[in-house]
PDB file of N, CA and C in Angstrom:
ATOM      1  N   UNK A   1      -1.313  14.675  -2.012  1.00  0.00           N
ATOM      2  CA  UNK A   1      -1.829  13.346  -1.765  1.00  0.00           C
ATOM      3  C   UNK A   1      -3.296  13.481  -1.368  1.00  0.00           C
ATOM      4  N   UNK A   2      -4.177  12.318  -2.086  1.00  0.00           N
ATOM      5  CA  UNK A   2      -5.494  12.348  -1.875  1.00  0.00           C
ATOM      6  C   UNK A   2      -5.784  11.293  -0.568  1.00  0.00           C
ATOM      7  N   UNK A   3      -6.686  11.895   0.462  1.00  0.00           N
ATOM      8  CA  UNK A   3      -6.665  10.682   1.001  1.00  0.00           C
ATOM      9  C   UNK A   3      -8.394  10.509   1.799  1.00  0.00           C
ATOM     10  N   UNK A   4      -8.754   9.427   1.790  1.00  0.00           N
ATOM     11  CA  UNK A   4      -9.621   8.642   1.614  1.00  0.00           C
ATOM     12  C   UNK A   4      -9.934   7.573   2.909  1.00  0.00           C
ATOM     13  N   UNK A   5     -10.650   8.323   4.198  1.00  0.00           N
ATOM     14  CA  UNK A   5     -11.126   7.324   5.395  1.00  0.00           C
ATOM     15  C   UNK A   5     -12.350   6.005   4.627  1.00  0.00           C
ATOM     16  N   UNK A   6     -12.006   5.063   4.690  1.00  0.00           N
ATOM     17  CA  UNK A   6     -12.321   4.168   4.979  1.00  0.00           C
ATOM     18  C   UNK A   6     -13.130   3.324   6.609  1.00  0.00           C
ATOM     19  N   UNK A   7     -13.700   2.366   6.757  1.00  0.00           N
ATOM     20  CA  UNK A   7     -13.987   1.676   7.956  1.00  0.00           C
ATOM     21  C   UNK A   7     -12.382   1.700   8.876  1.00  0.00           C
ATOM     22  N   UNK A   8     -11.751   0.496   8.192  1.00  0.00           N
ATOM     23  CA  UNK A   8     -10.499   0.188   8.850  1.00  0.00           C
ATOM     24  C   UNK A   8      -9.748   0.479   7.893  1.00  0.00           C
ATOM     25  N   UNK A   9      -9.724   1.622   7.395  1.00  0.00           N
ATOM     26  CA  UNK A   9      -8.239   1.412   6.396  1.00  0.00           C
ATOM     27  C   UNK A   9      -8.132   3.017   5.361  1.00  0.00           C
ATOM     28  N   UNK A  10      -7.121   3.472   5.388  1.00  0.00           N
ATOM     29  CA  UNK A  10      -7.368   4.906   4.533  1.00  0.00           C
ATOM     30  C   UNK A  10      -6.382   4.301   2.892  1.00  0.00           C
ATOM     31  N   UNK A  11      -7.030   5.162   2.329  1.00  0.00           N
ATOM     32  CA  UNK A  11      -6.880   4.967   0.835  1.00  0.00           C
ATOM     33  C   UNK A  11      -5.798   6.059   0.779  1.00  0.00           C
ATOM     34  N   UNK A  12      -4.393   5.906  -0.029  1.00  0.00           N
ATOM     35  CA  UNK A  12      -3.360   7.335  -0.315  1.00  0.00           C
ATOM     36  C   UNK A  12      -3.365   7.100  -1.388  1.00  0.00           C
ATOM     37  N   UNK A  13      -3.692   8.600  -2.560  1.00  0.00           N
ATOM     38  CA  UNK A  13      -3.248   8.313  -3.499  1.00  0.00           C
ATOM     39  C   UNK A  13      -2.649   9.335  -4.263  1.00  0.00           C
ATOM     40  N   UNK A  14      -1.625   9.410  -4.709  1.00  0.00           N
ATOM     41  CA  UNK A  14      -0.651  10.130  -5.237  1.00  0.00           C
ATOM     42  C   UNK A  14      -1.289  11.669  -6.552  1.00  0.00           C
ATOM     43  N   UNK A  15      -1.240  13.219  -5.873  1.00  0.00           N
ATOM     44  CA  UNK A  15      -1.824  13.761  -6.725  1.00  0.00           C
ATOM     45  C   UNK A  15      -0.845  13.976  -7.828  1.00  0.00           C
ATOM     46  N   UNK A  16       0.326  13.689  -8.122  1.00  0.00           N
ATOM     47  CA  UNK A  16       0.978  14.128  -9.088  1.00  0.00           C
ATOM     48  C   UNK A  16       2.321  12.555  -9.342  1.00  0.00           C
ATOM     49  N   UNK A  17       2.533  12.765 -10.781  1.00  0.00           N
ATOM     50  CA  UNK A  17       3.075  11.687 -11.227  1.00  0.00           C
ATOM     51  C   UNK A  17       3.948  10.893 -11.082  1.00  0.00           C
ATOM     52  N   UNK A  18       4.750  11.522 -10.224  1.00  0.00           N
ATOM     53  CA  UNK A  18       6.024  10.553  -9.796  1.00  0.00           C
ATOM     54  C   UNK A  18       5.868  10.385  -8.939  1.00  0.00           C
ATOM     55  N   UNK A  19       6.289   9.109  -9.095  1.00  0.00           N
ATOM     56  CA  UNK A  19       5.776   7.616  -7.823  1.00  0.00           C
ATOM     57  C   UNK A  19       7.372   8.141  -6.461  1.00  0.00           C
ATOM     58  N   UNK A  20       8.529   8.298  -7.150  1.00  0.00           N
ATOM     59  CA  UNK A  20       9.458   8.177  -6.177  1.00  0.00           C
ATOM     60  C   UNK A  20       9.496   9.530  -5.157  1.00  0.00           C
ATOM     61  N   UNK A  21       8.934  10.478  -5.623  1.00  0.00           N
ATOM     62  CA  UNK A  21       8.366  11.827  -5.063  1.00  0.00           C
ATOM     63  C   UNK A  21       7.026  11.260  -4.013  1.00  0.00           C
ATOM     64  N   UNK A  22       6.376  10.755  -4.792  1.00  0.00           N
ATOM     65  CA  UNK A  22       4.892  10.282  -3.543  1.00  0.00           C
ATOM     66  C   UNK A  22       5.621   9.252  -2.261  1.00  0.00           C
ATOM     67  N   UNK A  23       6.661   8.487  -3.096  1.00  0.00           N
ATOM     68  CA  UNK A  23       7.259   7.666  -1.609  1.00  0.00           C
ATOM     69  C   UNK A  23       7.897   8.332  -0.660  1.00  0.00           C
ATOM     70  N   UNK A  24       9.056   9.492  -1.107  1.00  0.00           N
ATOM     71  CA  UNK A  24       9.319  10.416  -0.102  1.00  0.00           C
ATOM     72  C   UNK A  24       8.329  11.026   0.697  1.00  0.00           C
ATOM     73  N   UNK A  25       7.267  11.385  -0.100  1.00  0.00           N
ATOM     74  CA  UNK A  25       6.797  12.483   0.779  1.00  0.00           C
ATOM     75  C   UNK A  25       6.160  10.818   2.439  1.00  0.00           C
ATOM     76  N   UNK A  26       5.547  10.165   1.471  1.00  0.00           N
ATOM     77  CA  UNK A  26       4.787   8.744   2.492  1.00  0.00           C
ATOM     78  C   UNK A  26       5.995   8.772   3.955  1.00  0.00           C
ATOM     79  N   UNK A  27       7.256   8.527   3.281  1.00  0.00           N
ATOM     80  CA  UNK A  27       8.326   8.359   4.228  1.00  0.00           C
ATOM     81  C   UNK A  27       8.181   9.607   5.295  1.00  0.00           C
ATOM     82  N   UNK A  28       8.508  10.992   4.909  1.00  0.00           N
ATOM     83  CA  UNK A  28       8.711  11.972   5.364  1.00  0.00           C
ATOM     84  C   UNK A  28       7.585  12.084   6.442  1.00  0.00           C
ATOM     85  N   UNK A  29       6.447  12.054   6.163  1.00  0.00           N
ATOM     86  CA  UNK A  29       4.865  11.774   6.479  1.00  0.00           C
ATOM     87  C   UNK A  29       4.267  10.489   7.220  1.00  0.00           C
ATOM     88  N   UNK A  30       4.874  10.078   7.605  1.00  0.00           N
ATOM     89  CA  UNK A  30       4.798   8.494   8.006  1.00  0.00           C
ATOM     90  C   UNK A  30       3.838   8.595   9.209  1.00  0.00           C
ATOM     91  N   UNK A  31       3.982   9.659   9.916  1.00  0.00           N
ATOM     92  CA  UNK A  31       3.467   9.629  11.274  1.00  0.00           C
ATOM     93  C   UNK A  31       1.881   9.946  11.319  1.00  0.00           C
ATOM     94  N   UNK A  32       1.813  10.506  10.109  1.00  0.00           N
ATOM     95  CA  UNK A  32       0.345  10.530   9.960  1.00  0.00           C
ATOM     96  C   UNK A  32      -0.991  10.274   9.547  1.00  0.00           C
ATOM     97  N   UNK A  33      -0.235   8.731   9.387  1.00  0.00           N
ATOM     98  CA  UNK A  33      -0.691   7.591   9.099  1.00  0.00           C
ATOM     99  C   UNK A  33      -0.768   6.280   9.638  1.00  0.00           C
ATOM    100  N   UNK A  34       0.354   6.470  10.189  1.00  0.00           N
ATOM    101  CA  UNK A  34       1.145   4.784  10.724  1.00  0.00           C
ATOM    102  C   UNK A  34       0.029   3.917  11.940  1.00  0.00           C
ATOM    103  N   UNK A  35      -0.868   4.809  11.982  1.00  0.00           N
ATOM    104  CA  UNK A  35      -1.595   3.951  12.689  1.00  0.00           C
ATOM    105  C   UNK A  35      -3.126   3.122  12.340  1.00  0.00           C
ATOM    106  N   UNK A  36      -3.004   3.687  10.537  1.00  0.00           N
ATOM    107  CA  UNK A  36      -3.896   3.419   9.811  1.00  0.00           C
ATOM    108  C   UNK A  36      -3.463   2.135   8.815  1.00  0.00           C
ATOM    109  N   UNK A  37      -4.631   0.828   8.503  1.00  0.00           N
ATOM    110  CA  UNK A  37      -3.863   0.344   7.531  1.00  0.00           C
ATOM    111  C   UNK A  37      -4.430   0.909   6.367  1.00  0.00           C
ATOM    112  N   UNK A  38      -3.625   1.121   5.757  1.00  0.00           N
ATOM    113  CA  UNK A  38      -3.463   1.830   4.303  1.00  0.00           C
ATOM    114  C   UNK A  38      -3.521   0.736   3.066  1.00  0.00           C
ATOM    115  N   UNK A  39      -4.106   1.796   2.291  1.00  0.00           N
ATOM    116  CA  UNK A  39      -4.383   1.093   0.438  1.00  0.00           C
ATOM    117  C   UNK A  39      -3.525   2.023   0.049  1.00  0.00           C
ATOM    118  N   UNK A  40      -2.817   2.165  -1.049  1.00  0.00           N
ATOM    119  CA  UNK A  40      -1.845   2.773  -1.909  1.00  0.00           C
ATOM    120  C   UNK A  40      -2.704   2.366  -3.234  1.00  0.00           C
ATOM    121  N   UNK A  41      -3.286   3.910  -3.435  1.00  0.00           N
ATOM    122  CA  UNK A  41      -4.106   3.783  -4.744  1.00  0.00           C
ATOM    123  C   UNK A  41      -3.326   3.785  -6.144  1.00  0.00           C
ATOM    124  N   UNK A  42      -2.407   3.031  -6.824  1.00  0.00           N
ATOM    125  CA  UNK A  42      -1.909   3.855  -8.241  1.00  0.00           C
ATOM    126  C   UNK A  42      -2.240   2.918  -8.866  1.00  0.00           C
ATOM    127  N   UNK A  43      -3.691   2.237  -9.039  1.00  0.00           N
ATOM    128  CA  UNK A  43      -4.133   2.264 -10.403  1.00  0.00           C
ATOM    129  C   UNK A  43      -3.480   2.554 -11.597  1.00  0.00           C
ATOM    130  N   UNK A  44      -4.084   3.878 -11.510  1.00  0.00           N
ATOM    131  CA  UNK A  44      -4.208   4.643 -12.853  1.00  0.00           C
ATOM    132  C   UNK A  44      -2.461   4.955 -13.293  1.00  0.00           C
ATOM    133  N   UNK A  45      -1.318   4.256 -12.514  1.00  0.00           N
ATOM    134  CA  UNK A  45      -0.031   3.802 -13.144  1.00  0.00           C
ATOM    135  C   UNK A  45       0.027   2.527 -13.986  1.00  0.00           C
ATOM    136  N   UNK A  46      -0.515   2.872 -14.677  1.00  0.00           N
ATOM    137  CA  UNK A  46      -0.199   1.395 -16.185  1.00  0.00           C
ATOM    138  C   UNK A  46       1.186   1.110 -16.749  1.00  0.00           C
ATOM    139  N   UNK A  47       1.965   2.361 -16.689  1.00  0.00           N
ATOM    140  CA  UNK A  47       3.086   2.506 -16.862  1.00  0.00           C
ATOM    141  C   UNK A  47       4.184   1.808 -15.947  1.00  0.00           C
ATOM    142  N   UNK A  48       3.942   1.748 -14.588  1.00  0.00           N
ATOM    143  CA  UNK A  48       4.626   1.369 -13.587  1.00  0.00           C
ATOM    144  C   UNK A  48       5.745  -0.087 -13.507  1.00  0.00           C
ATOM    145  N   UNK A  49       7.111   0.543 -13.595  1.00  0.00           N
ATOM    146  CA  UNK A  49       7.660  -0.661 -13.470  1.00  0.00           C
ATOM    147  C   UNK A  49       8.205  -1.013 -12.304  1.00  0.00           C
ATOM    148  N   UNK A  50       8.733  -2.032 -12.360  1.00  0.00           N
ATOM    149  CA  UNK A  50       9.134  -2.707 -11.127  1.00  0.00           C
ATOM    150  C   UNK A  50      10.015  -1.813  -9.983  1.00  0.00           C
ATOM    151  N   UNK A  51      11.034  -1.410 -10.619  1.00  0.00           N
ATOM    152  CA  UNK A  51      11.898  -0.619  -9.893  1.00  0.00           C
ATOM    153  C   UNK A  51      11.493   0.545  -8.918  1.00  0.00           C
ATOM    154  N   UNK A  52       9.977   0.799  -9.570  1.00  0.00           N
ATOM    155  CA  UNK A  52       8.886   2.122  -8.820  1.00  0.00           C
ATOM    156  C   UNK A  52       8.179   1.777  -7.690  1.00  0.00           C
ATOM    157  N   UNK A  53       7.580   0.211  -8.297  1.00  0.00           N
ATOM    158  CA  UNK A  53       7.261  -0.716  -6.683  1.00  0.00           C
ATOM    159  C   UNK A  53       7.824  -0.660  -6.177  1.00  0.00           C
ATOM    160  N   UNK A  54       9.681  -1.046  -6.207  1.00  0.00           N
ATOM    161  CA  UNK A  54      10.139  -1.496  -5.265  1.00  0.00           C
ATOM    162  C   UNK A  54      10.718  -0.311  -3.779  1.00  0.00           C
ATOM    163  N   UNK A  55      10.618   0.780  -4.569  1.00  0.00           N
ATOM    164  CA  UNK A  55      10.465   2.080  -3.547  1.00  0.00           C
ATOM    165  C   UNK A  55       9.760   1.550  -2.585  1.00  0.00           C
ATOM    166  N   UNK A  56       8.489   0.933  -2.864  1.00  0.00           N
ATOM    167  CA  UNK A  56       7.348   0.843  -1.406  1.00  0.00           C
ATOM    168  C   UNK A  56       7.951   0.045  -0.790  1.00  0.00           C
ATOM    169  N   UNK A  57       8.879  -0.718  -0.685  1.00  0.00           N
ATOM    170  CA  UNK A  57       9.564  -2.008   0.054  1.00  0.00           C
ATOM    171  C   UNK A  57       9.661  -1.218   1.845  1.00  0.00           C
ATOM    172  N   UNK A  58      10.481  -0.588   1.931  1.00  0.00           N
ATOM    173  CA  UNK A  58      10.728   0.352   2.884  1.00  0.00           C
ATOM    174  C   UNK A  58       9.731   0.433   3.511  1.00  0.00           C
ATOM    175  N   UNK A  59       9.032   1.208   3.045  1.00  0.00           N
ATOM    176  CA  UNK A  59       7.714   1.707   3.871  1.00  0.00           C
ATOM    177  C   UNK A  59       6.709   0.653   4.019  1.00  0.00           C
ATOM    178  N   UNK A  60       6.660  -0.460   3.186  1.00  0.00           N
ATOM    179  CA  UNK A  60       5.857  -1.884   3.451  1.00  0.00           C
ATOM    180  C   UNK A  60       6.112  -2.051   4.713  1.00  0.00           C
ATOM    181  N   UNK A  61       7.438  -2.803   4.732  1.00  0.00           N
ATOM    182  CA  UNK A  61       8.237  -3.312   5.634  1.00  0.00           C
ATOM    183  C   UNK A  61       7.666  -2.735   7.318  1.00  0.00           C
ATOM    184  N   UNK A  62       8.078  -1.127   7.299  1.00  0.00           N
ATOM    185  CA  UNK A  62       7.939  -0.443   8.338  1.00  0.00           C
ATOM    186  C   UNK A  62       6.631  -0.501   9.099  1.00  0.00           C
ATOM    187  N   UNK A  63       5.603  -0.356   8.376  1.00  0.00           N
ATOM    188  CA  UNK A  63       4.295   0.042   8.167  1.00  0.00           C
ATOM    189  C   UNK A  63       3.945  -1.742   8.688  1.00  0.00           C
ATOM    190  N   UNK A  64       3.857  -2.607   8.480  1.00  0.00           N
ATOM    191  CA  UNK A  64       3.798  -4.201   8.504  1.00  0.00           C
ATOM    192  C   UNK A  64       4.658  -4.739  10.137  1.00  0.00           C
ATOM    193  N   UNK A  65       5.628  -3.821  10.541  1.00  0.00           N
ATOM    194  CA  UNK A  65       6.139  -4.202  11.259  1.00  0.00           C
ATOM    195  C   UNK A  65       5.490  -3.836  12.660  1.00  0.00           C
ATOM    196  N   UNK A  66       4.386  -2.475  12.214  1.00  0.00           N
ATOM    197  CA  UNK A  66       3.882  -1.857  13.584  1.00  0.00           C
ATOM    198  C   UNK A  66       2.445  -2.421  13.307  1.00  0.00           C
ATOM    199  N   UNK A  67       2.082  -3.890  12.901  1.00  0.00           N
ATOM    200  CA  UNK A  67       0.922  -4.915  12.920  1.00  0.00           C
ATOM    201  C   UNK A  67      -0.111  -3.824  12.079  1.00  0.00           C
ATOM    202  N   UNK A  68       0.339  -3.307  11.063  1.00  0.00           N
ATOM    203  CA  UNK A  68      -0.921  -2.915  10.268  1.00  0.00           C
ATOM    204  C   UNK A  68      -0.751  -2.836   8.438  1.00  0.00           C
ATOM    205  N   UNK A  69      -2.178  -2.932   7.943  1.00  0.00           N
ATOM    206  CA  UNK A  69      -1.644  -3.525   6.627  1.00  0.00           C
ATOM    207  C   UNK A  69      -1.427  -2.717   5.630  1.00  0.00           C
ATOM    208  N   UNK A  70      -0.444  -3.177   4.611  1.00  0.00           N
ATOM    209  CA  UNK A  70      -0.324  -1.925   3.525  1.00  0.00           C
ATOM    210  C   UNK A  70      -0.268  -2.840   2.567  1.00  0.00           C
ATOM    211  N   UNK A  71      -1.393  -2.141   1.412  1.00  0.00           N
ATOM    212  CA  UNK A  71      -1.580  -2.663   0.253  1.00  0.00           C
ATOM    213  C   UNK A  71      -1.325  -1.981  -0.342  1.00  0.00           C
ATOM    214  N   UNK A  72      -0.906  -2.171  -1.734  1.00  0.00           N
ATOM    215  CA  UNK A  72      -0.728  -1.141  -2.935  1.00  0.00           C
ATOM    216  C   UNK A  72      -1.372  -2.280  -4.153  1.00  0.00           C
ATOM    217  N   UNK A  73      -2.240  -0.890  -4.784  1.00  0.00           N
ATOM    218  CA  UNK A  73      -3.621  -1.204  -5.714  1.00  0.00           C
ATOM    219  C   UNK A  73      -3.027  -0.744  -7.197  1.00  0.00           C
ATOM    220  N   UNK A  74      -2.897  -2.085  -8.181  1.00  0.00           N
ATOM    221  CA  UNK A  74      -1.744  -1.743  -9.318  1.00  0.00           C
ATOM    222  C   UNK A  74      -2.422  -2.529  -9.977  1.00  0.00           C
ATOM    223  N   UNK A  75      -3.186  -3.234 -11.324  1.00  0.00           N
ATOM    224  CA  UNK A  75      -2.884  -4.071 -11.782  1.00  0.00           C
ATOM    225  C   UNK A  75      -2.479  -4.664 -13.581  1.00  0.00           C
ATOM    226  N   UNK A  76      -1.594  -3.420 -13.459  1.00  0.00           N
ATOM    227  CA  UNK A  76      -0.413  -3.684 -14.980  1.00  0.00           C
ATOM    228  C   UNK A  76       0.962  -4.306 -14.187  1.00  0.00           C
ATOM    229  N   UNK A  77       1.036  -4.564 -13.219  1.00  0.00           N
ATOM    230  CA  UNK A  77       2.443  -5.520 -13.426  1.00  0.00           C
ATOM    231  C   UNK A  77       2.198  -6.920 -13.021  1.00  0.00           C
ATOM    232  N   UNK A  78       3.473  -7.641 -13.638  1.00  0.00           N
ATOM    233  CA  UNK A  78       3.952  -8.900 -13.386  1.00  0.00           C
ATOM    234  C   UNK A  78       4.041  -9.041 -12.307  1.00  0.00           C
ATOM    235  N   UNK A  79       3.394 -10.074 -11.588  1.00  0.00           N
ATOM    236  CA  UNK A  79       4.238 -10.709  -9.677  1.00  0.00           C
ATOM    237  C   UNK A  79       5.407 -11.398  -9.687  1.00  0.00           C
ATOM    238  N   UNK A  80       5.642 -11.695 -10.765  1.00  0.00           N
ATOM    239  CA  UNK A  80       6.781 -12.591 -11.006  1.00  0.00           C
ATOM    240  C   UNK A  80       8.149 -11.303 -10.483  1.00  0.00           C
ATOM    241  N   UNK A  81       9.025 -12.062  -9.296  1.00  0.00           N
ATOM    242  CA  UNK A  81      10.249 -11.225  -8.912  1.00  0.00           C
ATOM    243  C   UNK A  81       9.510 -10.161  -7.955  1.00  0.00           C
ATOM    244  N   UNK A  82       8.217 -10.207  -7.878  1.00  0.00           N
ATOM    245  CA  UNK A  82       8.086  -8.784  -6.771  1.00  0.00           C
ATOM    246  C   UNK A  82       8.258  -9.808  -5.002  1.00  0.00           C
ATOM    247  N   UNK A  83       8.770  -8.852  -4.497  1.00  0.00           N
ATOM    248  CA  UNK A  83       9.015  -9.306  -2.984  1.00  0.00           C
ATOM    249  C   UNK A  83       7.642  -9.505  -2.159  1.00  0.00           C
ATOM    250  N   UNK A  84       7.556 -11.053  -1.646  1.00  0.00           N
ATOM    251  CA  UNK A  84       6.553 -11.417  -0.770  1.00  0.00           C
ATOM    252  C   UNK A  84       6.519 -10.268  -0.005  1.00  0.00           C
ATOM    253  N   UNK A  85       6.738  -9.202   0.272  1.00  0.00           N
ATOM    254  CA  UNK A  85       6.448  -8.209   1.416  1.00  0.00           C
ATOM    255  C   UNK A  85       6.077  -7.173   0.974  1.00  0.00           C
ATOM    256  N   UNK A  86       5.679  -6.896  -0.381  1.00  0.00           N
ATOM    257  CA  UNK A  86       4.704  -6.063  -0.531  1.00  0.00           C
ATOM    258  C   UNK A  86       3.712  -6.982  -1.230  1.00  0.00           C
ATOM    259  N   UNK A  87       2.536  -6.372  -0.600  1.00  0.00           N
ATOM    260  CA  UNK A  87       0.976  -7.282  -1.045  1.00  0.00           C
ATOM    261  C   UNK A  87       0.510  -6.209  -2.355  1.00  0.00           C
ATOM    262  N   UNK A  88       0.056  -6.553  -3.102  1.00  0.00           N
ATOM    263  CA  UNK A  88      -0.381  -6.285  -4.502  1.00  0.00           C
ATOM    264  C   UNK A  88      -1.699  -6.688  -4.207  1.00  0.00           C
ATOM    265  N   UNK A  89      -3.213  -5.508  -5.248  1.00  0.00           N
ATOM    266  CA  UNK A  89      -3.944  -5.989  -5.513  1.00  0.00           C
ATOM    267  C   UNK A  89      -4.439  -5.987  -6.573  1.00  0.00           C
ATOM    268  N   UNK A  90      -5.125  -6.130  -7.445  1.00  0.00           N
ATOM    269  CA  UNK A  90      -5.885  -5.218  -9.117  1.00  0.00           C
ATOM    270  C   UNK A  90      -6.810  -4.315  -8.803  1.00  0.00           C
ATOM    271  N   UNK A  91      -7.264  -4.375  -7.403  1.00  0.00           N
ATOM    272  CA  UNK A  91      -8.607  -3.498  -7.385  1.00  0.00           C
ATOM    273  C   UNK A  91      -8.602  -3.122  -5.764  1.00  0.00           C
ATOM    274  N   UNK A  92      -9.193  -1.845  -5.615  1.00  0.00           N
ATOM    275  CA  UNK A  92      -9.853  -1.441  -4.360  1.00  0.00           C
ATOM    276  C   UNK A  92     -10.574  -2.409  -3.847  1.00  0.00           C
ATOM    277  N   UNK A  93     -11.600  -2.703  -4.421  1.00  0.00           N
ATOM    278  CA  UNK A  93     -12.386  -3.851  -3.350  1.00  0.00           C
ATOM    279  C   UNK A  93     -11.466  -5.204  -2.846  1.00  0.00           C
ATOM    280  N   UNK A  94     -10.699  -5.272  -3.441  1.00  0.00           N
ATOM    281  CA  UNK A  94      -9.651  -6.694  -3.304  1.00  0.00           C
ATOM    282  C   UNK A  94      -8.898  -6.484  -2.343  1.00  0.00           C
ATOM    283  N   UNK A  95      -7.919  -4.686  -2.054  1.00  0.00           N
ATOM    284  CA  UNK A  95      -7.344  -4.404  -1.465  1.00  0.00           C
ATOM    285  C   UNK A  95      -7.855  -4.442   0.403  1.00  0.00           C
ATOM    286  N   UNK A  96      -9.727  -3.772  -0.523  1.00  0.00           N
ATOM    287  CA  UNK A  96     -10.299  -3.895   1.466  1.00  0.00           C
ATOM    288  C   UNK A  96      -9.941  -5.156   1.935  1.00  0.00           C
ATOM    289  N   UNK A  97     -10.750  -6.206   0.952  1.00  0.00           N
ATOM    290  CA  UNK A  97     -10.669  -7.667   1.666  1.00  0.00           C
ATOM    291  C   UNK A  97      -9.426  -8.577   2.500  1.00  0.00           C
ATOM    292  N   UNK A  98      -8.407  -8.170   1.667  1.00  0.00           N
ATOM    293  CA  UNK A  98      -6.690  -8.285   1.794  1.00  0.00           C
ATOM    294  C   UNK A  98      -6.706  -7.813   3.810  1.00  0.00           C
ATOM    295  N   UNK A  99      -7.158  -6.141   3.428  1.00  0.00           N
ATOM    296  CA  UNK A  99      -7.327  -5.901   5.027  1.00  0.00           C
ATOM    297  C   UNK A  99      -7.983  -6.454   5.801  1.00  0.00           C
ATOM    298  N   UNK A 100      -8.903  -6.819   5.459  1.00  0.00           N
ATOM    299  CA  UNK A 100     -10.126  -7.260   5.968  1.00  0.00           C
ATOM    300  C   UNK A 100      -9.124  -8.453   6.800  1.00  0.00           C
ATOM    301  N   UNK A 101      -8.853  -9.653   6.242  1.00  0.00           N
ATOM    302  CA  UNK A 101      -8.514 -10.812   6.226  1.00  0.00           C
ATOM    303  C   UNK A 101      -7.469 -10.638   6.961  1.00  0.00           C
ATOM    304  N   UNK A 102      -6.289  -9.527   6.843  1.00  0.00           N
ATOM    305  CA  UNK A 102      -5.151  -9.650   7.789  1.00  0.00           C
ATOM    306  C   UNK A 102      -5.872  -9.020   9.026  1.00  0.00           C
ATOM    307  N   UNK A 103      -7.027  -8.399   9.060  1.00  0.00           N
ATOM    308  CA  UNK A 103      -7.078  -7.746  10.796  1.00  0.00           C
ATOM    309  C   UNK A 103      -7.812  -9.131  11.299  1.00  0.00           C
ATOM    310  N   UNK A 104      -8.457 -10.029  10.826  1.00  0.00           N
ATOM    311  CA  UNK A 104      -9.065 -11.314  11.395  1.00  0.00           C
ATOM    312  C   UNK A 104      -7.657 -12.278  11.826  1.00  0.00           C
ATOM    313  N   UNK A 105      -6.683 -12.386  10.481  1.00  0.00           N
ATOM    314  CA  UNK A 105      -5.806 -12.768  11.292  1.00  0.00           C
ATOM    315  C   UNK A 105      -4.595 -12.262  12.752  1.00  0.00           C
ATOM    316  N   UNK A 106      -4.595 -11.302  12.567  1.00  0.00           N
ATOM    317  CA  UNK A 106      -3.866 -10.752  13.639  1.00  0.00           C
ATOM    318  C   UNK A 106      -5.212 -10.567  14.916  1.00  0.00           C
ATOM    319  N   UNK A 107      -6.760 -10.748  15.094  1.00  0.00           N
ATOM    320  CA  UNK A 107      -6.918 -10.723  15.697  1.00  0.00           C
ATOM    321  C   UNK A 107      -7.178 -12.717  16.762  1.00  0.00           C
ATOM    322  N   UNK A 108      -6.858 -13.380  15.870  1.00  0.00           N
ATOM    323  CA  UNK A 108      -6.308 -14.565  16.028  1.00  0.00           C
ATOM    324  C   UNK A 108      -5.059 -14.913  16.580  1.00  0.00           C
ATOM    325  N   UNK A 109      -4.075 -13.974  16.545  1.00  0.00           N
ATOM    326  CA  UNK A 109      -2.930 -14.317  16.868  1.00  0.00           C
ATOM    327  C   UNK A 109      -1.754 -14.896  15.882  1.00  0.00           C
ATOM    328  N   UNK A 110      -2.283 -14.759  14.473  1.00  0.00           N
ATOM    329  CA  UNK A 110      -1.318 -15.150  13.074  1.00  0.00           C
ATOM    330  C   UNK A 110       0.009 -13.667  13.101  1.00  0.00           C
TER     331      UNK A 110
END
């Protein structure tokens, strides 16, 4: 895994091809991150179907629950049927802003 400090937010991105292998390891690895909000770089998955997103559900969930944000940066799929609880973006810069916007709201009290 490649990974990538940012201001507020680290970039992970998967050095080898299988997505359900990069979620284990994220899971397994959790701790050394969890206090970062994270971008989930797989782009460069054009291929990616739904069933591969939905691995990140878990670790969304988890990761979202300890008030920090996780994006995953994709944009060959459909939103149609993906779960409001993982945030989708098409692009890195979209993904910062996404963060950007949830640390203003949570520093509001949303």
């Amino acid at each position: 895994m490649k990974i990538t400090h940012k201001d507020n937010y680290s970039i992970l991105k998967p050095e080898k091809e299988d997505i359900a292998e990069f979620v284990k390891y994220l899971t397994k690895n959790h701790s050394d991150f969890k206090k970062d909000n994270v971008v989930i770089d797989i782009i460069e998955y054009d291929a990616l179907s739904q069933q591969e997103l939905l691995l990140f559900l878990e670790m969304s969930n988890m990761h979202r629950s300890q008030k920090r944000s996780f994006v995953i940066v994709n944009d060959s799929l459909n939103l149609e049927g993906i779960p409001e609880e993982l945030i989708l973006a098409p692009t890195l810069l979209e993904a910062g802003d996404i963060i950007g916007m949830e640390e203003l709201e949570r520093e509001l009290g949303f």
